[in-house]
Protein backbone atom coordinates (compact mmCIF):
# COMPACT_ATOMS: atom_id res chain seq x y z
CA UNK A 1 0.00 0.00 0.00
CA UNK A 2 2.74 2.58 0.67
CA UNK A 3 4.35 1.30 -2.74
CA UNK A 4 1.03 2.41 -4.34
CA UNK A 5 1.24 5.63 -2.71
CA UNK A 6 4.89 6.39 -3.33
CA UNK A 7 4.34 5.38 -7.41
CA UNK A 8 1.09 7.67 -7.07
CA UNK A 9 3.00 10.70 -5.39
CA UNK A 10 6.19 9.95 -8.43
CA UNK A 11 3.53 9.70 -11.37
CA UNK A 12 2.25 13.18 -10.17
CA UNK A 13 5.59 14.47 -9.70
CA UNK A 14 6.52 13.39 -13.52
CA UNK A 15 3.15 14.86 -14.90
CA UNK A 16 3.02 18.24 -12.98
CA UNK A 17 6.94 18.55 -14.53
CA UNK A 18 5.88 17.55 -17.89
CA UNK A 19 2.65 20.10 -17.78
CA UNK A 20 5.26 22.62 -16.46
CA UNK A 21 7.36 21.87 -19.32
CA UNK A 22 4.80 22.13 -21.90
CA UNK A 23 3.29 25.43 -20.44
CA UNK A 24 7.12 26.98 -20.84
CA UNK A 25 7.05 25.52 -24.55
CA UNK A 26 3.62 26.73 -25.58
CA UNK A 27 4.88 30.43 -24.02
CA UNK A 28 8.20 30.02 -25.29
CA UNK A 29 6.07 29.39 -28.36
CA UNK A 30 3.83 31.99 -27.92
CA UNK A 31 6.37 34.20 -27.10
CA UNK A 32 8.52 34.21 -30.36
CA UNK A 33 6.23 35.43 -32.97
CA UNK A 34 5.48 38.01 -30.47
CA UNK A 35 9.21 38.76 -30.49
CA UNK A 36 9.72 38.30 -33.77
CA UNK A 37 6.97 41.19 -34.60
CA UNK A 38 9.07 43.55 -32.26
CA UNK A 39 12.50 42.56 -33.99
CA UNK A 40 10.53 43.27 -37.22
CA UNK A 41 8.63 46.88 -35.75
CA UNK A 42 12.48 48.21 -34.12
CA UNK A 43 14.00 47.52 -37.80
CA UNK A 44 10.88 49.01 -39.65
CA UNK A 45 11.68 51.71 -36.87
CA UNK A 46 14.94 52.03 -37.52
CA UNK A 47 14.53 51.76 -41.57
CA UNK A 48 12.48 55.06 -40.80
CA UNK A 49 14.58 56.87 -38.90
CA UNK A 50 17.41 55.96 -41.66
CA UNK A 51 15.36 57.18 -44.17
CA UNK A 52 14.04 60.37 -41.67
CA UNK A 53 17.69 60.65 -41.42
CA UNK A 54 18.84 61.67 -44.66
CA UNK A 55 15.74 63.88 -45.51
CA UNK A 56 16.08 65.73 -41.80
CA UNK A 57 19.95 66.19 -42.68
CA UNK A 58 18.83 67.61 -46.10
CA UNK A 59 16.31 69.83 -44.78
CA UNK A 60 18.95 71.37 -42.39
CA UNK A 61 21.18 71.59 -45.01
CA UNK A 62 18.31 73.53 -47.25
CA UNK A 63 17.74 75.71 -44.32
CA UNK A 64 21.43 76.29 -43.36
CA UNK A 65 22.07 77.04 -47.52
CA UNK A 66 18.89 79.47 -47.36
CA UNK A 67 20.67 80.97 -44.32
CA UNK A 68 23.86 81.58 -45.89
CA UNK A 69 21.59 82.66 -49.06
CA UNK A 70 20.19 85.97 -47.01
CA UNK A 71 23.21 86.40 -45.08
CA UNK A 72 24.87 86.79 -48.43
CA UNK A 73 22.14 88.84 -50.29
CA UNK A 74 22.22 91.09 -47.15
CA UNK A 75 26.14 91.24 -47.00
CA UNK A 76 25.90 91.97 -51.23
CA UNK A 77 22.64 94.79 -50.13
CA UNK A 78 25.52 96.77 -47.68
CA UNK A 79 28.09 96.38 -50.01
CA UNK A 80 26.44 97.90 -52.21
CA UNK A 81 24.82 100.16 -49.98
CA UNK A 82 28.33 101.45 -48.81
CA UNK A 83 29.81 101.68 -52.30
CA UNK A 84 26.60 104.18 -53.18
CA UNK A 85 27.58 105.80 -49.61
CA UNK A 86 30.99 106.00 -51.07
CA UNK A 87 30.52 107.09 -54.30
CA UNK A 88 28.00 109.77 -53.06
CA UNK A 89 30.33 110.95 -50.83
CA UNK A 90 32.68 110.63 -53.41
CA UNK A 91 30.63 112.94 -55.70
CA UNK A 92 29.76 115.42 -53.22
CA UNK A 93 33.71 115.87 -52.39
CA UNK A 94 34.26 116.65 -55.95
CA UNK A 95 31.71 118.82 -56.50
CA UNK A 96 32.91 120.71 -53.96
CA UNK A 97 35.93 120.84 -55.06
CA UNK A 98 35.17 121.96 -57.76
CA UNK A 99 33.01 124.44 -56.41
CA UNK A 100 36.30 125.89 -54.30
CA UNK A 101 38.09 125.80 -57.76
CA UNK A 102 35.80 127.54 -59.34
CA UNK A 103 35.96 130.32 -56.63
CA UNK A 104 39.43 130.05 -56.37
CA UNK A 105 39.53 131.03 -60.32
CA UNK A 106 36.86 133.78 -59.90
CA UNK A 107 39.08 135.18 -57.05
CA UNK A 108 41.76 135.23 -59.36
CA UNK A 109 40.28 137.04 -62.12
CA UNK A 110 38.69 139.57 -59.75
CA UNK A 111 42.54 139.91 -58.19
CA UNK A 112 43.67 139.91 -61.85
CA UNK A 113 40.81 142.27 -63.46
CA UNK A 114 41.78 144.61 -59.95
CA UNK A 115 45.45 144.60 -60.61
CA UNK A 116 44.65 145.27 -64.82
CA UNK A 117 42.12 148.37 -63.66
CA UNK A 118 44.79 149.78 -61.30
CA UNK A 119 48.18 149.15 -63.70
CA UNK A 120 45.52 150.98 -66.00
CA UNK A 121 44.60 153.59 -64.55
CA UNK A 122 48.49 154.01 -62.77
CA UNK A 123 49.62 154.17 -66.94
CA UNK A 124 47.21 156.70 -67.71
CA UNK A 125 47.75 158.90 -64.60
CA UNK A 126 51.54 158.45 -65.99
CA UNK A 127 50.97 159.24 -68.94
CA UNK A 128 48.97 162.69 -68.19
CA UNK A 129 51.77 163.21 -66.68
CA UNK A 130 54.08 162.84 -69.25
CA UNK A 131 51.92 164.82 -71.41
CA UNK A 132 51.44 167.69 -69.10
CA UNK A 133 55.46 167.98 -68.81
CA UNK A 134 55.39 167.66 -72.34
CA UNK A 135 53.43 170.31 -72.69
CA UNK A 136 55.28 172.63 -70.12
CA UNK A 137 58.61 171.51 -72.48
CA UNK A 138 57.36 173.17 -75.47
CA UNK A 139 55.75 175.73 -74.29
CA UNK A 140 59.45 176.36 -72.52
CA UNK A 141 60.89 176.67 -75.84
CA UNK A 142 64.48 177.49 -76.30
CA UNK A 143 65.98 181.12 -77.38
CA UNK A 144 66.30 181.91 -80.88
CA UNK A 145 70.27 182.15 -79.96
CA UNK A 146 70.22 178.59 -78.49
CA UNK A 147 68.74 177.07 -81.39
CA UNK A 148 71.13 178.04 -83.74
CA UNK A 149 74.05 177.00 -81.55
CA UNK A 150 72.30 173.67 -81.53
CA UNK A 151 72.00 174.17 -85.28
CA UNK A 152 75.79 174.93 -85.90
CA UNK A 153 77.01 171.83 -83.60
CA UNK A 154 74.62 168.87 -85.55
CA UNK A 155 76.11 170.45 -88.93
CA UNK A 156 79.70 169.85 -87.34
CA UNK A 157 78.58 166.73 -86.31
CA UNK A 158 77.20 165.35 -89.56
CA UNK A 159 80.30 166.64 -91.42
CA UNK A 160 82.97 165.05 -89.26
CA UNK A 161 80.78 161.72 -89.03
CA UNK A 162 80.72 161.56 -93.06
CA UNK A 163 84.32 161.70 -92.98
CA UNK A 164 84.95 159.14 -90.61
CA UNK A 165 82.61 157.02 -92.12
CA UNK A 166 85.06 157.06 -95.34
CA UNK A 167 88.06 156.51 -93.39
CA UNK A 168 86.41 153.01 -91.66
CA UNK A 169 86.09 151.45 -94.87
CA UNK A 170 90.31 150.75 -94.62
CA UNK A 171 89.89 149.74 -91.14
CA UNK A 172 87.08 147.06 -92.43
CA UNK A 173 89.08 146.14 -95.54
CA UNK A 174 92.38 144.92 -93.20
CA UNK A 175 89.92 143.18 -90.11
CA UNK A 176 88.37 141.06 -92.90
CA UNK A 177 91.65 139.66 -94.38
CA UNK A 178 92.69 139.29 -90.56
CA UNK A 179 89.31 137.09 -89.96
CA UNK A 180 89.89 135.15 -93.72
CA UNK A 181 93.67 134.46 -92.45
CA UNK A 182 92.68 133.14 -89.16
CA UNK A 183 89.54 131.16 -90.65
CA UNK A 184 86.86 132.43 -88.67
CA UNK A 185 84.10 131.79 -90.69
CA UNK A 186 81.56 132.88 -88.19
CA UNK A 187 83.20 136.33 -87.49
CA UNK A 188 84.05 137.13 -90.67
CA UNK A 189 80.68 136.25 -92.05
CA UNK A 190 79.03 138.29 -89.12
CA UNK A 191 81.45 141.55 -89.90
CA UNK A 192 80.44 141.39 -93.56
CA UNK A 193 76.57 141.84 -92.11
CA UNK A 194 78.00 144.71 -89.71
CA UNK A 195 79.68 146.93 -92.59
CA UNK A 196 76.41 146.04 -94.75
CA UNK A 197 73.96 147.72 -92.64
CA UNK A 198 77.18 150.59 -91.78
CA UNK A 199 76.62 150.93 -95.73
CA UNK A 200 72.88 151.23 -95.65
CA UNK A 201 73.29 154.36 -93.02
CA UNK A 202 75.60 155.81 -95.25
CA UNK A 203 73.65 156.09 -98.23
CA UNK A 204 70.78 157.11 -96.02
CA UNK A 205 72.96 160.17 -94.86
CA UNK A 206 73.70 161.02 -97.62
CA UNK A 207 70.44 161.31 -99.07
CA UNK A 208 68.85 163.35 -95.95
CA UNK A 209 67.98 166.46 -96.24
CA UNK A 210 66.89 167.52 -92.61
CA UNK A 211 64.77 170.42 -91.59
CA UNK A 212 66.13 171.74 -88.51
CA UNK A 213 63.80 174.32 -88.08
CA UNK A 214 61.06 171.94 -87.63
CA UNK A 215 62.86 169.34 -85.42
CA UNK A 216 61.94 169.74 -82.28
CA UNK A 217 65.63 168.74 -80.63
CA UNK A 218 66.55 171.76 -82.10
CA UNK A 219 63.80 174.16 -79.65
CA UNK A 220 63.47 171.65 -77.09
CA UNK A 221 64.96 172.08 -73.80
CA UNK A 222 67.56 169.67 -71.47
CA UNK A 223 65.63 167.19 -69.11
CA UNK A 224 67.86 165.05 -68.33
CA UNK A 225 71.50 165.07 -66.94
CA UNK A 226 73.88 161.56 -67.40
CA UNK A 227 77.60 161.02 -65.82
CA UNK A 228 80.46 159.90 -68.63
CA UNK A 229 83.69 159.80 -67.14
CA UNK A 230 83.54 161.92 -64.43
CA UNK A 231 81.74 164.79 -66.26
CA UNK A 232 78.17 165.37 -66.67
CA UNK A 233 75.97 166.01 -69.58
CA UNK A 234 72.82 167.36 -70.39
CA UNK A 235 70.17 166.34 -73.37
CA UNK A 236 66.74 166.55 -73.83
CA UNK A 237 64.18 163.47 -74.64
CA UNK A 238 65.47 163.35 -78.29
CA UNK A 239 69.20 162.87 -77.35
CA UNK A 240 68.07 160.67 -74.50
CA UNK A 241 66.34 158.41 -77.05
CA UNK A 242 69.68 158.26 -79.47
CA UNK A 243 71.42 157.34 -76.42
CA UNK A 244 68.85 154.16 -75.72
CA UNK A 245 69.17 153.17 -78.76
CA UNK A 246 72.50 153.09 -79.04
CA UNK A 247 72.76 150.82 -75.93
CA UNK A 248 70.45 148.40 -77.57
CA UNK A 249 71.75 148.39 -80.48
CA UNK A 250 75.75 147.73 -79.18
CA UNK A 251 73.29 144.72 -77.52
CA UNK A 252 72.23 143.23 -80.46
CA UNK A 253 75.52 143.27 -82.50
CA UNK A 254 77.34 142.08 -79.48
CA UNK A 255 75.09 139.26 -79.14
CA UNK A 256 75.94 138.32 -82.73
CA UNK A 257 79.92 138.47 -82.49
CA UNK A 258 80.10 136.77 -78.84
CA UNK A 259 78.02 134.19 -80.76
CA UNK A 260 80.17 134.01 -83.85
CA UNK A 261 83.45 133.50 -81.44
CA UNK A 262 81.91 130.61 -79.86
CA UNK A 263 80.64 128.64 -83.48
CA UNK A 264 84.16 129.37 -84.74
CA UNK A 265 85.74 127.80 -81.14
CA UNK A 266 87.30 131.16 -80.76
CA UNK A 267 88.34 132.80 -78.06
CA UNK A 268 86.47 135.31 -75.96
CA UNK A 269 86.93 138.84 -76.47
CA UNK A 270 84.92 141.80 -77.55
CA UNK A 271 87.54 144.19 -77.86
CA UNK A 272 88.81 142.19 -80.98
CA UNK A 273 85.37 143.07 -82.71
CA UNK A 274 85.55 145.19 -85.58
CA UNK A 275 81.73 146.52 -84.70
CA UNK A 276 82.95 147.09 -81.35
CA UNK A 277 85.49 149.12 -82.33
CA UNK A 278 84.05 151.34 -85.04
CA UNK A 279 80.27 151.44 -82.43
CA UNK A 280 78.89 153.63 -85.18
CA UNK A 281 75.65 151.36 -86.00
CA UNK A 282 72.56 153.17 -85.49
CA UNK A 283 74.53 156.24 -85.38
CA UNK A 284 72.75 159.70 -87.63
CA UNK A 285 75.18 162.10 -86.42
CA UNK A 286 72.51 163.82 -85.10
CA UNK A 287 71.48 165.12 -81.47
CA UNK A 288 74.36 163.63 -79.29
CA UNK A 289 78.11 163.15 -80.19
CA UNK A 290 79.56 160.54 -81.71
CA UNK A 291 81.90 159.71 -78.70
CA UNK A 292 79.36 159.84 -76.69
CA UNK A 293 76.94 157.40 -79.09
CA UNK A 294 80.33 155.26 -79.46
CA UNK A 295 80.22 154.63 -75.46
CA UNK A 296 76.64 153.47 -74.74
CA UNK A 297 77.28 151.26 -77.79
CA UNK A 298 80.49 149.42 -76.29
CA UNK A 299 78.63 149.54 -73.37
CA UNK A 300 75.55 147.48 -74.76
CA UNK A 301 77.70 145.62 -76.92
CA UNK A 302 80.31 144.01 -73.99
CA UNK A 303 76.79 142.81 -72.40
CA UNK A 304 75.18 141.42 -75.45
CA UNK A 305 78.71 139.66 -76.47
CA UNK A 306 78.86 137.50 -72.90
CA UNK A 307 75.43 136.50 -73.44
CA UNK A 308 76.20 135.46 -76.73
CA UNK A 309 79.32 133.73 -76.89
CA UNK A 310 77.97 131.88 -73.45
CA UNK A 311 74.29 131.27 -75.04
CA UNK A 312 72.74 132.98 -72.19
CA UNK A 313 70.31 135.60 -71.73
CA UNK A 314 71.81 137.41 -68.49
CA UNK A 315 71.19 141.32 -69.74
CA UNK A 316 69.03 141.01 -72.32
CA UNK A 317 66.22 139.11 -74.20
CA UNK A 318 65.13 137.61 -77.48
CA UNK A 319 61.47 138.79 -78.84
CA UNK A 320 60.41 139.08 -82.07
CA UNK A 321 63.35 138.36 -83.95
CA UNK A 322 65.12 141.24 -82.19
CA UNK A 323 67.92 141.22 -79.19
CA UNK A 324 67.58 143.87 -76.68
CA UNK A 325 68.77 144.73 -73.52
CA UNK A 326 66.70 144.72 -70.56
CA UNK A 327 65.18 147.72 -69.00
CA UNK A 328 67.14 147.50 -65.63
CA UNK A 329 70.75 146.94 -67.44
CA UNK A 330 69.64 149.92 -69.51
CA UNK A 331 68.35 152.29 -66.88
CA UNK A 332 71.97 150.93 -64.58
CA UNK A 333 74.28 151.96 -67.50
CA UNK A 334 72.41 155.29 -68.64
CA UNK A 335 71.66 156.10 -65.42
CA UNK A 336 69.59 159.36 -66.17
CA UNK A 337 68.68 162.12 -63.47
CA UNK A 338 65.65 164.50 -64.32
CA UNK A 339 66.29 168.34 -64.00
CA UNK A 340 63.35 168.95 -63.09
């Protein structure tokens, strides 16, 4: 009886482990589709979020490129903004500047149309002046007695000036074969020119008849006083011209035989000019005498023959095809005092 019981309590033991057993197969059984349906939902899951992935990722990207899009379009709408502000700023600079120019310039001309009006009206007080001493000259007329001494000493004058003329020609004759012996082209070339225009004065003295009583040198009185070696002179406007002129004139010539020298290589020196030792050019015989006209010339011409031998314009100038002397050297070596 206990046997029976024992094999019961065993049989019941072996069943309830094989119904245990089956219950943990049927849920084991149960329980795999169930996990096979989440495997399947976490990799549907995570197919989506791959596929989310690459779309989200793009989408950032679009926004990030739309961004940098703006920021760009803005940062191109200030640039350009500031190169307007720049070139407006730009333009308004200029235009004033312009605008001060333009003043600037209109100051000028007023300056310049002031300084015209005031030279004018300086040159025509001037030259009232000039007129009203005129005037008081003439009507200060020399005596009958003075006039004819002036008369008698421009006939002397004339006369002893046709004879030297005559006697130069020699002088001219032997300085030429001189030059021709020496080969100085230049020089010889440039005294041939000289004695030319000596010529032309010649035949125009000779062919002048002059008027004295109608010359006004002749009735006009001394303004001016000059120094020549120690002693003083007097002359009136007409002698005070000749004298000018002959100052120029020794210019010009000079000019030509300093610049002769130098194309022939020569030497320098004035004194061995034949013009600057006859100083006759220009020279009428009339109104001053010829010693004095012969001075002012070597005077004018030693100037004008360093400026031209050295190509320089240091006393004088060039202007329409003429040398002269400037008005300071002149006014230095003249050196005029009024008498009145």
């Amino acid at each position: 009886m206990k046997i029976n019981i024992l094999h019961r309590m065993v049989m019941a033991l072996v069943i309830s482990t094989l119904s245990l057993a089956g219950f943990s197969t049927a849920a084991d059984g149960q329980r795999e589709p169930q996990d096979e349906q989440k495997e399947q939902n976490r990799d549907q899951h995570e197919k989506q979020q791959e596929q989310k992935q690459p779309q989200k990722q793009q989408q950032q990207e679009r926004v990030q490129n739309k961004s940098e899009q703006q920021q760009q379009e803005q940062k191109q709408k200030q640039d350009q903004q500031q190169r307007e502000r720049v070139q407006q700023k730009s333009d308004q600079d200029q235009k004033q500047q312009q605008q001060r120019v333009q003043q600037q310039q209109q100051q000028q001309e007023r300056v310049q149309r002031q300084s015209e009006q005031n030279q004018n009206q300086q040159r025509a007080q001037q030259q009232q002046r000039q007129d009203q001493n005129q005037q008081q000259k003439q009507q200060q007329r020399l005596s009958q007695q003075q006039q004819q001494k002036l008369i008698s000493q421009q006939q002397q004058r004339v006369a002893q000036y046709r004879q030297h003329l005559e006697q130069q020609d020699r002088l001219a004759q032997q300085n030429a074969a001189q030059l021709q012996q020496q080969k100085r082209v230049a020089q010889y070339r440039f005294q041939e020119q000289y004695l030319e225009r000596v010529r032309q004065q010649q035949i125009h003295l000779r062919d002048d008849r002059f008027d004295y009583d109608r010359d006004p040198y002749f009735f006009t009185p001394p303004i001016y006083r000059y120094n020549r070696g120690g002693h003083y002179y007097e002359t009136n406007e007409y002698g005070a011209k000749t004298l000018r002129q002959a100052v120029n004139y020794g210019y010009e010539e000079g000019f030509r035989a300093g610049k002769a020298d130098r194309d022939d290589r020569w030497g320098s020196n004035y004194k061995d000019s034949y013009a600057y030792r006859d100083a006759n050019y220009g020279y009428s015989g009339y109104y001053v005498d010829r010693s004095d006209y012969n001075y002012y010339f070597r005077e004018g011409f030693r100037r004008g023959y360093e400026d031209g031998y050295n190509s320089r314009y240091q006393y004088g100038r060039f202007t329409s095809g003429n040398y002269s002397i400037l008005n300071t050297i002149l006014s230095q070596i003249l050196n005029f005092q009024a008498l009145r």
